[in-house]
N, C-alpha and C. Protein backbone atom coordinates (compact mmCIF):
# COMPACT_ATOMS: atom_id res chain seq x y z
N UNK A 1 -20.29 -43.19 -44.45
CA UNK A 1 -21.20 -43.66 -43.42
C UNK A 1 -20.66 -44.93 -42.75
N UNK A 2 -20.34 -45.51 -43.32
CA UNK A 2 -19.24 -46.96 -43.15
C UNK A 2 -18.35 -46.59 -41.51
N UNK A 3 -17.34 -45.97 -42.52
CA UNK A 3 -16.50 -45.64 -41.72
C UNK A 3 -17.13 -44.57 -40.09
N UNK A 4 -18.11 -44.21 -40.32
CA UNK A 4 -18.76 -43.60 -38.88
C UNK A 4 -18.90 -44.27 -38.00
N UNK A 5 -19.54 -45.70 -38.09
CA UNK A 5 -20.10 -46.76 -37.73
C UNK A 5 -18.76 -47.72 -37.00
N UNK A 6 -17.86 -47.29 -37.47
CA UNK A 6 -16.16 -47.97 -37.31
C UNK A 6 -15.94 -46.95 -36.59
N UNK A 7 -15.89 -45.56 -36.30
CA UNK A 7 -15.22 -44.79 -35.07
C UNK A 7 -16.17 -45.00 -33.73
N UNK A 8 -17.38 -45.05 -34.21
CA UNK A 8 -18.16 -44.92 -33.11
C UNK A 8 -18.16 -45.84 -32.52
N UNK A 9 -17.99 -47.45 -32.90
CA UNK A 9 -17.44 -48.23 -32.11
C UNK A 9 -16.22 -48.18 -31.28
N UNK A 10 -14.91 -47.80 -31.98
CA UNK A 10 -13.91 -47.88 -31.41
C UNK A 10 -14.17 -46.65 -30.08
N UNK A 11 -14.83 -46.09 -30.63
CA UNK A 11 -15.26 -44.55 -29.22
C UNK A 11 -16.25 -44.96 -28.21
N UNK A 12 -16.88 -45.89 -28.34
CA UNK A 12 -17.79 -46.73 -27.48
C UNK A 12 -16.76 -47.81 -26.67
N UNK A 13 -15.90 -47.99 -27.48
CA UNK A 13 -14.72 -49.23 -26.77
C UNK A 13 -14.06 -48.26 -26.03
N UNK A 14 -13.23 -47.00 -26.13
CA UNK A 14 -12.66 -46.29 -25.25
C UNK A 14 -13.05 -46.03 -23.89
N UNK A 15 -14.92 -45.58 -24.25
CA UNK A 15 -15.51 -45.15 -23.23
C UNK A 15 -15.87 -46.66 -21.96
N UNK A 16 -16.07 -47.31 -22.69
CA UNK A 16 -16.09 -48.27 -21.59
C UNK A 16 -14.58 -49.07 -20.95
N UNK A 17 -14.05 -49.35 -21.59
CA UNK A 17 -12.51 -49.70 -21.25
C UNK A 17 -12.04 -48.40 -19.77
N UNK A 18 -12.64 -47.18 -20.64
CA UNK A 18 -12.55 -46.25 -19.24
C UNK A 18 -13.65 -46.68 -17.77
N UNK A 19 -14.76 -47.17 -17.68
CA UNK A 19 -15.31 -47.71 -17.17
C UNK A 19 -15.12 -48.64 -16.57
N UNK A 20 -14.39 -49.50 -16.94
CA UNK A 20 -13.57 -50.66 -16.48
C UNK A 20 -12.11 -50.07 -15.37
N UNK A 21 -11.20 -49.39 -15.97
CA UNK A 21 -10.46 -48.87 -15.22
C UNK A 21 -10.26 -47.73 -14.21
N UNK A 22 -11.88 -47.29 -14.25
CA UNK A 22 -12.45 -46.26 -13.02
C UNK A 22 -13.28 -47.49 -11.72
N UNK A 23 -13.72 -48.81 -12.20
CA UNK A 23 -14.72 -49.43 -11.29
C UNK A 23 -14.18 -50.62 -10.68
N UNK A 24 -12.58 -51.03 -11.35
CA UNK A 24 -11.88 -51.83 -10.93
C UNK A 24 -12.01 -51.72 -9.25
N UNK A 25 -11.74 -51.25 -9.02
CA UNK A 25 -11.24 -51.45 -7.69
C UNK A 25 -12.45 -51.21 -6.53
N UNK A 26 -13.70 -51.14 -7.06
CA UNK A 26 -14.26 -50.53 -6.28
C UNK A 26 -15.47 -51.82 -6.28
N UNK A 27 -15.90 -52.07 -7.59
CA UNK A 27 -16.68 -52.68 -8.17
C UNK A 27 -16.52 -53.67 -9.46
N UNK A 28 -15.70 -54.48 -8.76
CA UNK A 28 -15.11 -55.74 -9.75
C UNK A 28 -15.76 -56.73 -10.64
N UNK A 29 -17.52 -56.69 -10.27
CA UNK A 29 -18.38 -57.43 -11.06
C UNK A 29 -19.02 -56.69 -12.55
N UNK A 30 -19.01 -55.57 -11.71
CA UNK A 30 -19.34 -54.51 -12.84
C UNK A 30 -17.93 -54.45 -13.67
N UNK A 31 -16.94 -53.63 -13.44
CA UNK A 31 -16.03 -54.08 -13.93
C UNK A 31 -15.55 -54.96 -15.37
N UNK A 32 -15.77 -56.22 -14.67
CA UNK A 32 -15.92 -57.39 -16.03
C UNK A 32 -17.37 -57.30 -17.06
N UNK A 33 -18.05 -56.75 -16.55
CA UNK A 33 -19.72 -56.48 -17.41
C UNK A 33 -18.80 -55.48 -18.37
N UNK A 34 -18.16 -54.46 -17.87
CA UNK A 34 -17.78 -53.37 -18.66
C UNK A 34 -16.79 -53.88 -19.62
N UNK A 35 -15.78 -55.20 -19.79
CA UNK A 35 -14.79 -55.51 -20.21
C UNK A 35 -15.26 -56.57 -21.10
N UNK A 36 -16.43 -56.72 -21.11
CA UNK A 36 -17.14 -57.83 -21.99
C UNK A 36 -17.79 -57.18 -22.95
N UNK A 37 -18.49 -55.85 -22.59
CA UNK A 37 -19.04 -54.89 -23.55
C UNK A 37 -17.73 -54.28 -23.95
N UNK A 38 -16.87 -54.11 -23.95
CA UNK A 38 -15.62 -53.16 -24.69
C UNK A 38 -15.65 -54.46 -25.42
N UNK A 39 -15.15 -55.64 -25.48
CA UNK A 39 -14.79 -56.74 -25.90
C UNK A 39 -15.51 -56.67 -27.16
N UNK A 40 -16.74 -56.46 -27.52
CA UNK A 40 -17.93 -56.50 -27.86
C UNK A 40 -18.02 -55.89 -29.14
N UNK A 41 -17.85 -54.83 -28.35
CA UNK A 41 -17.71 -53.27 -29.18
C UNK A 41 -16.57 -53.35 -30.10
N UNK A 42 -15.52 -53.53 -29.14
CA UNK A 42 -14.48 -53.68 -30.17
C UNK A 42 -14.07 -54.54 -31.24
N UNK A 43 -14.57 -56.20 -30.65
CA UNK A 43 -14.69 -57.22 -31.73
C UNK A 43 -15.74 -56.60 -32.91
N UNK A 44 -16.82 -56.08 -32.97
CA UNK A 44 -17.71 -55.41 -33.88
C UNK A 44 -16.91 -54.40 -34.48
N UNK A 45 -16.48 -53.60 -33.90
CA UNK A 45 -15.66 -52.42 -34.91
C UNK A 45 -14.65 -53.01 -35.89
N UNK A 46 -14.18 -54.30 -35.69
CA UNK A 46 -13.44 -54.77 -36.35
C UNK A 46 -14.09 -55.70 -37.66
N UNK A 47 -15.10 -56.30 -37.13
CA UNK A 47 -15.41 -57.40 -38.07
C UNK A 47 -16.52 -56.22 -39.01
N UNK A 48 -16.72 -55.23 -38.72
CA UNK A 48 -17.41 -54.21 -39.49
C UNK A 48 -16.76 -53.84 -40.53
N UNK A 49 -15.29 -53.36 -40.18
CA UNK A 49 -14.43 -53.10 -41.02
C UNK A 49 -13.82 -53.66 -42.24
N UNK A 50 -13.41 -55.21 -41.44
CA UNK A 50 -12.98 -56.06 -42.33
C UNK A 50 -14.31 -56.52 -43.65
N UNK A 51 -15.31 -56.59 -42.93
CA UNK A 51 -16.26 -56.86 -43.63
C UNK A 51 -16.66 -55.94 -44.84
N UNK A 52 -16.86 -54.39 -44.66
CA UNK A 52 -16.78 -53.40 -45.77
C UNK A 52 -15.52 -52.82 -46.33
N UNK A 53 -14.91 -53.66 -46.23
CA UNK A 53 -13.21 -53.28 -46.98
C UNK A 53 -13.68 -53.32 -48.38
């Protein structure tokens, strides 16, 4: 269950990182909203991990 909680972040970080590099150019405020939530996501998938090692 641990480890679910650790993909689904990193798959939540993909999906928005994709978000970011579809709105770049169009929509640059959004954009950084999207690169702060990957940030997010991904800092959490990590400190999740390290934390239930």
């Amino acid at each position: 269950m641990k480890d679910l909680v650790v993909v689904g972040l990193i798959a939540l970080t993909g999906v928005l990182v994709g978000g970011v590099y579809t709105t770049w150019k169009t929509a640059k405020g959004m954009a950084m909203v999207l690169l702060v939530l990957a940030l997010l996501a991904g800092g959490g998938a990590v400190a999740w991990y390290v934390s239930n090692r």
